[in-house]
Protein backbone atom coordinates (compact mmCIF):
# COMPACT_ATOMS: atom_id res chain seq x y z
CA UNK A 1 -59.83 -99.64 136.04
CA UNK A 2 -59.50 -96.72 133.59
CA UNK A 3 -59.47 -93.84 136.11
CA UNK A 4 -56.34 -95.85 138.19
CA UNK A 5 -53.42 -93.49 138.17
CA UNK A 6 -50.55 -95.71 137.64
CA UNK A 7 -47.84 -93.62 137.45
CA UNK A 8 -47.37 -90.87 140.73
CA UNK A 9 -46.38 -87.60 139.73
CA UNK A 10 -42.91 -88.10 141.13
CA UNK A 11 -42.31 -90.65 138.44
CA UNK A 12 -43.63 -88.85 135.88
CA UNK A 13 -41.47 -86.38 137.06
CA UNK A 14 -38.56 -88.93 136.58
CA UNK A 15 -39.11 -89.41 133.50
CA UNK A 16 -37.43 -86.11 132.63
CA UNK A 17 -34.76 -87.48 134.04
CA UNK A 18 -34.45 -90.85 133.03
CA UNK A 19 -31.55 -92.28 130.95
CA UNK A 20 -30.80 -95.61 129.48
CA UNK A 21 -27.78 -97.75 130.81
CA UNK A 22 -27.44 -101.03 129.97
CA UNK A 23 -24.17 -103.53 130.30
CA UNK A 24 -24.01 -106.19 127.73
CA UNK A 25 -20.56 -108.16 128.37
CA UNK A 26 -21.88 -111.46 126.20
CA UNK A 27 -19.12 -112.26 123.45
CA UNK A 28 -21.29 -113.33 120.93
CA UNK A 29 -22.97 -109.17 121.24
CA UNK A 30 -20.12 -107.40 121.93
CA UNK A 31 -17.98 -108.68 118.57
CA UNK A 32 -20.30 -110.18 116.76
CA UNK A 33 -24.07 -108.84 117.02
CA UNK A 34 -23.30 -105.01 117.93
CA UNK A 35 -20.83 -104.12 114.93
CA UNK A 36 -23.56 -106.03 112.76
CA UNK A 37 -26.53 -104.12 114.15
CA UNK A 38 -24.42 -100.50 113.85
CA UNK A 39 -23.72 -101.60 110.03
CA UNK A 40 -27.12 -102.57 109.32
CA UNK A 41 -28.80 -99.76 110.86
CA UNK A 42 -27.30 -97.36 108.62
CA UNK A 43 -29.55 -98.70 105.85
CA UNK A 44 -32.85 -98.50 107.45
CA UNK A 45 -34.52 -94.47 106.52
CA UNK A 46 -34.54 -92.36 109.04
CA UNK A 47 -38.16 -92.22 108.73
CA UNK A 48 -39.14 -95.34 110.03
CA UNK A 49 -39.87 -95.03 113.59
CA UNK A 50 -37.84 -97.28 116.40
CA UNK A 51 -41.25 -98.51 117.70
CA UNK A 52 -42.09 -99.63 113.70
CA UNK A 53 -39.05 -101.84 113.87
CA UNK A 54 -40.03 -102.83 117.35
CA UNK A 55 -42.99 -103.98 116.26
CA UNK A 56 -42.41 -105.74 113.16
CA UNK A 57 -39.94 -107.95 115.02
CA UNK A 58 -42.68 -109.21 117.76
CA UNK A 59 -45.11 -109.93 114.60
CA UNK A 60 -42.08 -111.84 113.44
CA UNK A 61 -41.72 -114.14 116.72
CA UNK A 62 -45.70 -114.38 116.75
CA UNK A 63 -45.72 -115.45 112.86
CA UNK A 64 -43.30 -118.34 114.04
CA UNK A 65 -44.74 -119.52 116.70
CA UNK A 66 -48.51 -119.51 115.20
CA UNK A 67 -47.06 -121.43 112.44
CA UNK A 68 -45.07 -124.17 114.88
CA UNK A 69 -48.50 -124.29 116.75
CA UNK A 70 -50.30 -125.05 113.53
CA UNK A 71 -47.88 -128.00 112.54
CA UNK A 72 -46.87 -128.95 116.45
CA UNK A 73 -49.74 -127.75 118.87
CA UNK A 74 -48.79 -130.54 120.93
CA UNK A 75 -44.80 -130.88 120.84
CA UNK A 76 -45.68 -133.90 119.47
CA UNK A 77 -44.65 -133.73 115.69
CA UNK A 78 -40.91 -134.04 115.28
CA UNK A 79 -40.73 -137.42 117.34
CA UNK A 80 -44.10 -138.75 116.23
CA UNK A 81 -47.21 -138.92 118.07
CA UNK A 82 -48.05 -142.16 120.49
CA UNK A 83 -49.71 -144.80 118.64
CA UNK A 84 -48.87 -143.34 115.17
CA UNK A 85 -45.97 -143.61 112.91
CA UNK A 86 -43.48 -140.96 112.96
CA UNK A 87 -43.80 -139.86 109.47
CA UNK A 88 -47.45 -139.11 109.38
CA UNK A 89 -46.69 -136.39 112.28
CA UNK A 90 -43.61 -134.70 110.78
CA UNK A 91 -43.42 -130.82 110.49
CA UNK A 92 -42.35 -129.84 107.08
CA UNK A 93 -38.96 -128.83 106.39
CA UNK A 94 -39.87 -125.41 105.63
CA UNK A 95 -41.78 -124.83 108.31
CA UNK A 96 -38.72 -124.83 110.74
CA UNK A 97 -36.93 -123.00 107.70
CA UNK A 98 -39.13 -120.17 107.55
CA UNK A 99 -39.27 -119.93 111.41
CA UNK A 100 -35.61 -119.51 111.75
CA UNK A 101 -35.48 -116.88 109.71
CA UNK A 102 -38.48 -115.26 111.49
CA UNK A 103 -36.92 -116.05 114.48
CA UNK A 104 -33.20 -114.91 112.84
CA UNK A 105 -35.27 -111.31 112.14
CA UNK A 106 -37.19 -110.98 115.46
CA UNK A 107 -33.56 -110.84 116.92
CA UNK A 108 -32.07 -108.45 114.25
CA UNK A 109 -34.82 -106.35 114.50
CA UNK A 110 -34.71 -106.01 118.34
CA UNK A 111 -31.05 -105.27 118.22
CA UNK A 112 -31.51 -102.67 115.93
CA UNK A 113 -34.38 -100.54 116.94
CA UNK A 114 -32.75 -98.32 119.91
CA UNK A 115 -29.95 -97.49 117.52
CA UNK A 116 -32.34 -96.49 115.43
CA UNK A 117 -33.88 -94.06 118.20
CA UNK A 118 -30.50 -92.72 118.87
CA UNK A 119 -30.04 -92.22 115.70
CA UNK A 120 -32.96 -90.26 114.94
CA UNK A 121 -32.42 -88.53 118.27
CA UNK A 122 -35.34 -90.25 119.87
CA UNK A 123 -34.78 -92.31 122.51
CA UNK A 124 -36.59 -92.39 125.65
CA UNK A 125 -38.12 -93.90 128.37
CA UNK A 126 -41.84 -94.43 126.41
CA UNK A 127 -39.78 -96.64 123.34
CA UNK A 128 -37.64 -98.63 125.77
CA UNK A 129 -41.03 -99.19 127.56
CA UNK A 130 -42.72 -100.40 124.18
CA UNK A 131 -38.90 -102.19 123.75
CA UNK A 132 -39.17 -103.79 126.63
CA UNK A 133 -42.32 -104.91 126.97
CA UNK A 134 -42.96 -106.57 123.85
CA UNK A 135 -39.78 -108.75 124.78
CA UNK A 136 -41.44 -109.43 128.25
CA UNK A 137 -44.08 -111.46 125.32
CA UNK A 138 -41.40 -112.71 123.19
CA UNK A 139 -39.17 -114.31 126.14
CA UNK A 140 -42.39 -117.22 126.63
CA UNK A 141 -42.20 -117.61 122.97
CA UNK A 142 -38.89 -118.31 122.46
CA UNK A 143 -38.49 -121.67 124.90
CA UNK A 144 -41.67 -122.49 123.09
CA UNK A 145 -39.70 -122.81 119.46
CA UNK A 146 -36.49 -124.42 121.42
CA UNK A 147 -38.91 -127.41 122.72
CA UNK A 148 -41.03 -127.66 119.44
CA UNK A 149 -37.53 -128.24 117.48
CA UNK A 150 -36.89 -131.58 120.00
CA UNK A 151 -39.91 -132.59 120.16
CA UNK A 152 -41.90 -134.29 123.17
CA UNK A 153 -41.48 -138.42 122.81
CA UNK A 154 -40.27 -139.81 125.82
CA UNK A 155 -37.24 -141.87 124.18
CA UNK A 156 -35.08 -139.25 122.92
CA UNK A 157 -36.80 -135.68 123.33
CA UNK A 158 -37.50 -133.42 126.02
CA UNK A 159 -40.04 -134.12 128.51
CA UNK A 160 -42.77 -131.96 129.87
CA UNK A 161 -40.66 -131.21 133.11
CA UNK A 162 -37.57 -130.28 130.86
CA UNK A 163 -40.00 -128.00 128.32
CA UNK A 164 -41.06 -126.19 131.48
CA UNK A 165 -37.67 -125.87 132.98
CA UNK A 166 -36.36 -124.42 129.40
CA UNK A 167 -39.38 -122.06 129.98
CA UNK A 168 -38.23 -121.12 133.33
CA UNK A 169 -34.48 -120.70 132.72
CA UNK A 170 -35.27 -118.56 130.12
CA UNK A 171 -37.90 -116.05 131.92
CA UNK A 172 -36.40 -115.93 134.96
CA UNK A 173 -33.29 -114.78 133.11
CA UNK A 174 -35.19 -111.86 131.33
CA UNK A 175 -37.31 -111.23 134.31
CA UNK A 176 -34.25 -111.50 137.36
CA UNK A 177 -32.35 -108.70 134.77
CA UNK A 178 -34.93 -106.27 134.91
CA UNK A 179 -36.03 -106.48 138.53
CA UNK A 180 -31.93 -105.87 138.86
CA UNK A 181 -32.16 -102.84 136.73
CA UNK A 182 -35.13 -101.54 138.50
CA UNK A 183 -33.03 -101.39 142.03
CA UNK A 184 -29.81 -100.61 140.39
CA UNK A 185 -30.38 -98.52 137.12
CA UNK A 186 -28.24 -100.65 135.33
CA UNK A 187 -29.66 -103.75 132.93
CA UNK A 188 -27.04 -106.48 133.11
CA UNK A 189 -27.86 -108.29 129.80
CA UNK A 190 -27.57 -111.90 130.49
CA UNK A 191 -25.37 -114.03 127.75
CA UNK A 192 -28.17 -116.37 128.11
CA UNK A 193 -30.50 -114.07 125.88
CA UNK A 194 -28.08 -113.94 122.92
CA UNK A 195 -27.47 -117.77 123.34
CA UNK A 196 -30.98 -118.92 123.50
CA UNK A 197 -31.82 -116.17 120.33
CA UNK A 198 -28.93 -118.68 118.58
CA UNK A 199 -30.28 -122.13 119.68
CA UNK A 200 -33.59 -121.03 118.51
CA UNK A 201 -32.21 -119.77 114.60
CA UNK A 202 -29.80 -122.67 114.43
């Protein structure tokens, strides 16, 4: 396992050559999100590394979701439990509270962190790796949040089929994107991703 050469020296090569290109055409980014993330940026040092702010936004989305799977391990709690009454199973207010605003920074913080590389002059294949693939984590964690919030009774919630089909939609959005980018070059940021990011904070 450790002596597997993953890479080919032709793409190691490529990395030399590699440049970002994304397309985000999504409303909510393009006049909303962006300016916010170019203003915001400016106040984060120059010392603190894009990967840093990578980072601490994944802890972030895995502080939330520990803390929904403390108080709803079974999607169970916001509609009650079968057999009990609804009020012994609630989740506290300020549980969903604090997770939106984990949530609300996990997205901030994942907006900002390649301006912050291009800022600093450091962008590159390696950090949109790390970028990446800490959001390849993040996009099962986020459906996870959406179906916690409506709970799992069968009157008025979301059923098992519908949790998994929120998990699906979502993924496959993430995942179609990047197998497009890996044919094309391009990454075609689905309006989906901002969307979802919303649904979760609100």
């Amino acid at each position: 396992m450790f002596n597997y050469k993953y890479l080919s020296k032709a793409e190691i090569k490529g990395f030399n050559k590699y440049k970002y290109s994304a397309i985000d055409t999504s409303p909510l980014s393009k006049y909303v999100m962006h300016p916010t993330w170019n203003t915001v940026v400016k106040f984060i040092p120059k010392s603190i590394a894009p990967n840093l702010i990578t980072f601490a936004g994944f802890l972030c989305m895995v502080i939330a979701v520990v803390t929904l799977t403390v108080y709803d391990y079974d999607f169970y709690a916001v509609g009650g439990r079968p057999g009990m009454v609804a009020y012994d199973s609630e989740v506290p207010n300020w549980v969903f509270t604090m997770c939106g605003v984990l949530i609300f920074l996990a997205y901030n913080l994942d907006g900002i962190d390649g301006k912050q590389a291009r800022r600093i002059g450091v962008s590159g294949p390696l950090g949109e790796l790390f970028d990446h693939g800490l959001d390849s984590f993040i996009v099962f964690l986020v459906p996870y949040s959406i179906v916690s919030v409506y709970g799992r009774d069968q009157e008025y919630s979301v059923s098992c089929l519908r949790g998994l089909l929120i998990v699906i939609s979502v993924v496959m959005n993430f995942y179609v994107s990047h197998c497009e980018k890996y044919n094309t070059g391009v990454l075609y940021l689905p309006w989906s991703y901002d969307l979802s990011m919303w649904v979760c904070i609100l």
